[in-house]
Protein backbone atom coordinates (compact mmCIF):
# COMPACT_ATOMS: atom_id res chain seq x y z
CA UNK A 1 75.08 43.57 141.58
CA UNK A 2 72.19 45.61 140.74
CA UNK A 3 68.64 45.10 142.36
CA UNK A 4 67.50 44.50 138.93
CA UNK A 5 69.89 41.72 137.68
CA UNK A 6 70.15 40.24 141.05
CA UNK A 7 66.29 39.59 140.48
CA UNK A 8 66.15 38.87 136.83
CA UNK A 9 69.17 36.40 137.20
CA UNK A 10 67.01 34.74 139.90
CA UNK A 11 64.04 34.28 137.60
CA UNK A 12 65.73 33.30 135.15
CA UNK A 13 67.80 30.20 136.21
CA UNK A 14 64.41 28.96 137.99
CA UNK A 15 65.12 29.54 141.65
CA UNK A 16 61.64 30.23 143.78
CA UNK A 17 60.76 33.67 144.27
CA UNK A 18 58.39 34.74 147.39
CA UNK A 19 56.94 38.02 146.76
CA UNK A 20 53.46 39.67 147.84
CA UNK A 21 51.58 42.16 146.14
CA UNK A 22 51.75 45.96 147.49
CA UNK A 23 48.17 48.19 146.62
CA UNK A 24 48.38 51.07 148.88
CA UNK A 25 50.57 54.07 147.98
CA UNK A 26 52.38 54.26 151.21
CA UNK A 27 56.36 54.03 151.51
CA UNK A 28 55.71 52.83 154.84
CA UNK A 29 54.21 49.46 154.01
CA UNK A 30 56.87 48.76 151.44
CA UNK A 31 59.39 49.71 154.26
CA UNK A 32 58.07 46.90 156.39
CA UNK A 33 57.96 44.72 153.62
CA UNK A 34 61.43 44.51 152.51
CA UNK A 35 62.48 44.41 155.97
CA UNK A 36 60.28 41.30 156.62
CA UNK A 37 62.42 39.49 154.08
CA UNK A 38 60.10 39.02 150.76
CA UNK A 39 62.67 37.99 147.60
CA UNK A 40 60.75 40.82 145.63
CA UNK A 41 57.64 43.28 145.96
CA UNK A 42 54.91 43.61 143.61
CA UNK A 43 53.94 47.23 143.10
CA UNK A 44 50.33 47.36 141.69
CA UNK A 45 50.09 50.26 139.46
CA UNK A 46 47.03 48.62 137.47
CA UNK A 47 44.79 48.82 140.39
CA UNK A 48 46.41 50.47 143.00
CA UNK A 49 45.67 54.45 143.32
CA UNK A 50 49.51 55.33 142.56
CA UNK A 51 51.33 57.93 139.85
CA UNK A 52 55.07 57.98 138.54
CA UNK A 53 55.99 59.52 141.89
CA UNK A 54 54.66 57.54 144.43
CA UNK A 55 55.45 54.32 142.49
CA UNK A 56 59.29 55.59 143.06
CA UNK A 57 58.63 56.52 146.74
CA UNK A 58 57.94 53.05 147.10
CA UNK A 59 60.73 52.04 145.40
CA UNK A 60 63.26 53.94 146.93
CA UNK A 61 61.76 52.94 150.40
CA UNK A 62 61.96 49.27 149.75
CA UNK A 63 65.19 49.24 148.78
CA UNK A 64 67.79 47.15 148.35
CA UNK A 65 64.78 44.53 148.02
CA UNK A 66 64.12 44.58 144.19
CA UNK A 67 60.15 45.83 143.61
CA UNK A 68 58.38 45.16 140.23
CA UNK A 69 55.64 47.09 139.17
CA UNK A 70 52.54 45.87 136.75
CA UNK A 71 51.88 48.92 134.56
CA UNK A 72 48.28 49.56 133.77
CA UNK A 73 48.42 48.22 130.25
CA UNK A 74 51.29 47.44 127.82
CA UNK A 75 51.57 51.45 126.47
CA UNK A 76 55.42 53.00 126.30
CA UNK A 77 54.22 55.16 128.69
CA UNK A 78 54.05 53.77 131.55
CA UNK A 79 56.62 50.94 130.93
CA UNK A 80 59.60 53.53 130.53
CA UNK A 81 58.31 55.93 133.51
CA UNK A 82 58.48 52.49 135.45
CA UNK A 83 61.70 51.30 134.60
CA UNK A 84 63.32 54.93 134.42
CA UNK A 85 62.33 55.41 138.49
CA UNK A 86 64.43 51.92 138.64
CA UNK A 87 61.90 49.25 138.53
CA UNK A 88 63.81 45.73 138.64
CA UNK A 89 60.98 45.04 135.45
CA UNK A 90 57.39 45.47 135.04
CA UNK A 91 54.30 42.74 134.69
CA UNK A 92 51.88 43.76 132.06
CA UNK A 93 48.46 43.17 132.30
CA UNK A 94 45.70 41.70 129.96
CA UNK A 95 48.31 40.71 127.12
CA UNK A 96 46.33 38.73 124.51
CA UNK A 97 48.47 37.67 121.69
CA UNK A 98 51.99 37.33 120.15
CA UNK A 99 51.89 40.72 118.43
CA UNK A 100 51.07 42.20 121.98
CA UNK A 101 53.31 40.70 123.33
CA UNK A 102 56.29 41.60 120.97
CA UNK A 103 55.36 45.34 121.14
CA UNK A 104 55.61 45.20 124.97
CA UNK A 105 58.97 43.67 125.02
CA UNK A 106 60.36 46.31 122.23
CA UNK A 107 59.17 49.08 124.79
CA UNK A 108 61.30 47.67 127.75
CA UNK A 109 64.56 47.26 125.60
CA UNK A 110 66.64 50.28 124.30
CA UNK A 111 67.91 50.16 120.50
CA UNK A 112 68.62 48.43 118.27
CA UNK A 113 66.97 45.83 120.48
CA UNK A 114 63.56 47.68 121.00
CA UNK A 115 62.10 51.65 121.03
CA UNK A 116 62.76 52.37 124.53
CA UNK A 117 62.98 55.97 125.39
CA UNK A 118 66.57 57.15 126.77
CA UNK A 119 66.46 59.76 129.44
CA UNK A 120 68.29 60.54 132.91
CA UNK A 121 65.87 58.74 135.75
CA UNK A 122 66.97 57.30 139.40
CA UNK A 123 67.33 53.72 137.24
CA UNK A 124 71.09 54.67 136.85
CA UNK A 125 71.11 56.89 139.83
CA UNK A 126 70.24 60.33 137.75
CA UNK A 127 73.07 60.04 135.18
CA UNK A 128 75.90 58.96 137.12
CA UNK A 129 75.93 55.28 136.17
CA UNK A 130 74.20 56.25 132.45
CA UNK A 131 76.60 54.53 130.56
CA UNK A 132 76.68 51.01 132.49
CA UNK A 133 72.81 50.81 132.60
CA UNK A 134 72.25 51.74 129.39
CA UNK A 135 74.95 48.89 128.26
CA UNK A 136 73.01 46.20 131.01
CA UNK A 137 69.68 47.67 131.13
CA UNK A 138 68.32 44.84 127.96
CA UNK A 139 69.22 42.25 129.66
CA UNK A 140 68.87 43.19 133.22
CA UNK A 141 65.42 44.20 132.66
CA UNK A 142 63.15 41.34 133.30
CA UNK A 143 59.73 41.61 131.04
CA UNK A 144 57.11 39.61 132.77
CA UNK A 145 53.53 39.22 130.95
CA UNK A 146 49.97 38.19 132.45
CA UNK A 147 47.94 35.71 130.80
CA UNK A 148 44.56 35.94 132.36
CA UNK A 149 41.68 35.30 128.65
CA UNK A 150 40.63 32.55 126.94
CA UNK A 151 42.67 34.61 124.07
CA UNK A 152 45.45 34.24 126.13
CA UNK A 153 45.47 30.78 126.56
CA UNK A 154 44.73 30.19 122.83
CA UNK A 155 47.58 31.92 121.67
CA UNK A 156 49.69 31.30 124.98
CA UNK A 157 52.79 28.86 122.60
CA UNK A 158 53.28 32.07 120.11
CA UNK A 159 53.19 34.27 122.89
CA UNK A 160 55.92 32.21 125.11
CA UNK A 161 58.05 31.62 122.04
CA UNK A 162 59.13 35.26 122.12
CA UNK A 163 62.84 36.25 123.05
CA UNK A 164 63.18 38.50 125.50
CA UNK A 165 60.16 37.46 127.47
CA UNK A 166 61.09 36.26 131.59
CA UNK A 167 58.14 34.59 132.74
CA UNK A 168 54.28 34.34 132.63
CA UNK A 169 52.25 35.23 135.11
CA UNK A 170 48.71 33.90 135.15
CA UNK A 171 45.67 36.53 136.64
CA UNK A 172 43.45 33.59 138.96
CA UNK A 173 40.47 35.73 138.96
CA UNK A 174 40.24 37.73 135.51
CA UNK A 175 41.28 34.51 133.87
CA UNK A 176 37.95 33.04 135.42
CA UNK A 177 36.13 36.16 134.95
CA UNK A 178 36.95 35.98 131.30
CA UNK A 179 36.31 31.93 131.05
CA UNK A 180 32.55 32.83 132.79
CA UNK A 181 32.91 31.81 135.52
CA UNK A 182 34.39 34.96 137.97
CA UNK A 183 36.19 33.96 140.71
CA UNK A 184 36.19 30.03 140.87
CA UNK A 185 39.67 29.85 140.12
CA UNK A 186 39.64 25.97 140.98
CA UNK A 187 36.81 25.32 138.39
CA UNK A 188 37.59 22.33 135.75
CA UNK A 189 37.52 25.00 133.28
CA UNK A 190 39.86 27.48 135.08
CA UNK A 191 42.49 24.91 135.84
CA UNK A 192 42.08 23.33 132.15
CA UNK A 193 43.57 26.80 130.70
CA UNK A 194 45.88 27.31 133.52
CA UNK A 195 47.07 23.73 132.39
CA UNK A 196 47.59 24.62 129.17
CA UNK A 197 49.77 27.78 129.66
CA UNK A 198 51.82 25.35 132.25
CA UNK A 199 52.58 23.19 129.11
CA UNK A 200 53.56 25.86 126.84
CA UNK A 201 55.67 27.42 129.93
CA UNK A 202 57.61 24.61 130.21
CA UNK A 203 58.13 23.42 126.85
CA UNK A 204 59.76 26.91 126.16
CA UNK A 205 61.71 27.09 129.68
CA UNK A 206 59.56 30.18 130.73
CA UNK A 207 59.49 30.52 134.53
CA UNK A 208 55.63 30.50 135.59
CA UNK A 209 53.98 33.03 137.71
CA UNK A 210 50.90 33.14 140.33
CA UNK A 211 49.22 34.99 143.17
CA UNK A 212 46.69 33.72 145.55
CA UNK A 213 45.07 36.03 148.76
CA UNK A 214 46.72 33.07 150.84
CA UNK A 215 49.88 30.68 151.07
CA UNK A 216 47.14 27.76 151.13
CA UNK A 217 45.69 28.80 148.10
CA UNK A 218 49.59 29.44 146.32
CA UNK A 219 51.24 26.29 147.99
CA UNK A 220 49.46 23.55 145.19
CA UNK A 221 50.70 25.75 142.55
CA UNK A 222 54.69 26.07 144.27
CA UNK A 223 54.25 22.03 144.09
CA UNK A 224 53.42 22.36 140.37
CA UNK A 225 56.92 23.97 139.29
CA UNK A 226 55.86 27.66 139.60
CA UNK A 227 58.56 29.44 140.51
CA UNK A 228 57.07 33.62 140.91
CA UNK A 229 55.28 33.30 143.27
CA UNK A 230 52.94 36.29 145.36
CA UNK A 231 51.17 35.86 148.22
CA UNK A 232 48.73 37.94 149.82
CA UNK A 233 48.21 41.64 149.75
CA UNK A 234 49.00 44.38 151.75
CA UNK A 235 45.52 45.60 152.42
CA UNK A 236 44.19 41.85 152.77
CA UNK A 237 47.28 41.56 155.68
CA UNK A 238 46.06 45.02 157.54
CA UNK A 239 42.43 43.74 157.38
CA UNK A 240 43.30 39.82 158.65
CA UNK A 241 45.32 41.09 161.64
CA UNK A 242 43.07 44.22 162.30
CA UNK A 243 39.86 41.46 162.76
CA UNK A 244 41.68 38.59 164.33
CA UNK A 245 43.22 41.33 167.08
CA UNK A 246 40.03 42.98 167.61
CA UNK A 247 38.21 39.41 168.12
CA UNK A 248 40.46 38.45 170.64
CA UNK A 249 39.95 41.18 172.45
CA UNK A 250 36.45 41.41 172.47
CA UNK A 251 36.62 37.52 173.82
């Protein structure tokens, strides 16, 4: 079974998912990663310093453990570049409405499906398996989208309603930013929107997404049916271990 399916099939039927987000553009740090035994990796292309290349690097060095990456924004671009250097699906950021939302998911899925671009990538191993993934690729693909606006949340049941669309992952901190209040994620008027995408999640059978820095601050949210779950960052981990080492040293 492919990385991709093996992950998407996962998602799909509900199962919990431990992942943790990956912002520096070094193979290395995936390596360790996989081999620490995450379900899946979350390549940050949105805010992370990384091109086309290095995103596969990463990829290729994580392997078999199936890597997503967030694209930085919902453009045909970057979605096929990610999924052509054999992405198990891509998170989009900042997606704000239904018609968004529909254009995204036509990008990751080839014809008559969607627009997707056909060309020879490592997603079917440079042409060798072309004809298999381009028969599996639609629904092996999983299409994950972030709601993180007060737009978002208005238009969060048209935007779930969508076929073709995996799971919903909600942004914490630019959700807060956006509701005015920046980074108090457990303010009344943070968790009232978060709520209210939970309800629309579930009345559709979407699996729900989150990260937090910490497992503290992801466990309440595991307990609340989310099921994608990422925890911590691999710059946050370097930094923790760096200070709490160098502290006990210094006595």
């Amino acid at each position: 079974m492919s990385q991709a399916r093996q992950f998407t099939s996962r998602l799909r039927a509900g199962e919990t998912l431990y992942g943790t987000l990956v912002s520096l553009p070094s193979p290395e740090v995936c390596e360790c990663l996989a081999e620490i035994g995450f379900d899946w990796l979350f390549i940050d292309a949105e805010h992370g310093a990384f091109n086309p290349q290095q995103a596969q690097g990463m990829l290729q060095a994580a392997a078999p453990t199936p890597c997503v990456i967030r694209v930085p924004e919902g453009e045909a671009i970057w979605i096929k570049k990610a999924l052509d250097i054999g992405a198990a699906g891509i998170i989009v950021p900042q997606v704000h409405s239904a018609e968004q939302a529909q254009a995204i998911i036509r990008h990751c899925k080839y014809s008559p499906v969607g627009d997707r671009g056909i060309g020879i990538g490592r997603a079917h191993k440079y042409g060798i398996e072309f004809e298999n993934y381009l028969k599996n690729a639609n629904e092996d693909t999983a299409v994950i989208l972030q709601a993180e606006s007060q737009q978002a949340v208005d238009n969060i049941s048209d935007i779930v309603s969508l076929e073709g669309l995996d799971a919903i992952l909600i942004g914490p901190y630019d959700l807060s930013a956006s509701l005015g209040v920046p980074g108090d994620i457990n303010n009344a008027i943070v968790q009232d929107a978060i709520n209210t995408i939970v309800d629309a999640c579930q009345q559709a059978k979407i699996s729900q997404g989150f990260f937090g820095v910490s497992a503290e601050a992801v466990l309440p949210y595991k307990a609340r049916g989310f099921t994608l779950l990422t925890v911590g960052v691999d710059g946050g981990f370097l930094i923790q271990s760096a200070t709490a080492t160098l502290k006990a040293i210094r006595g």
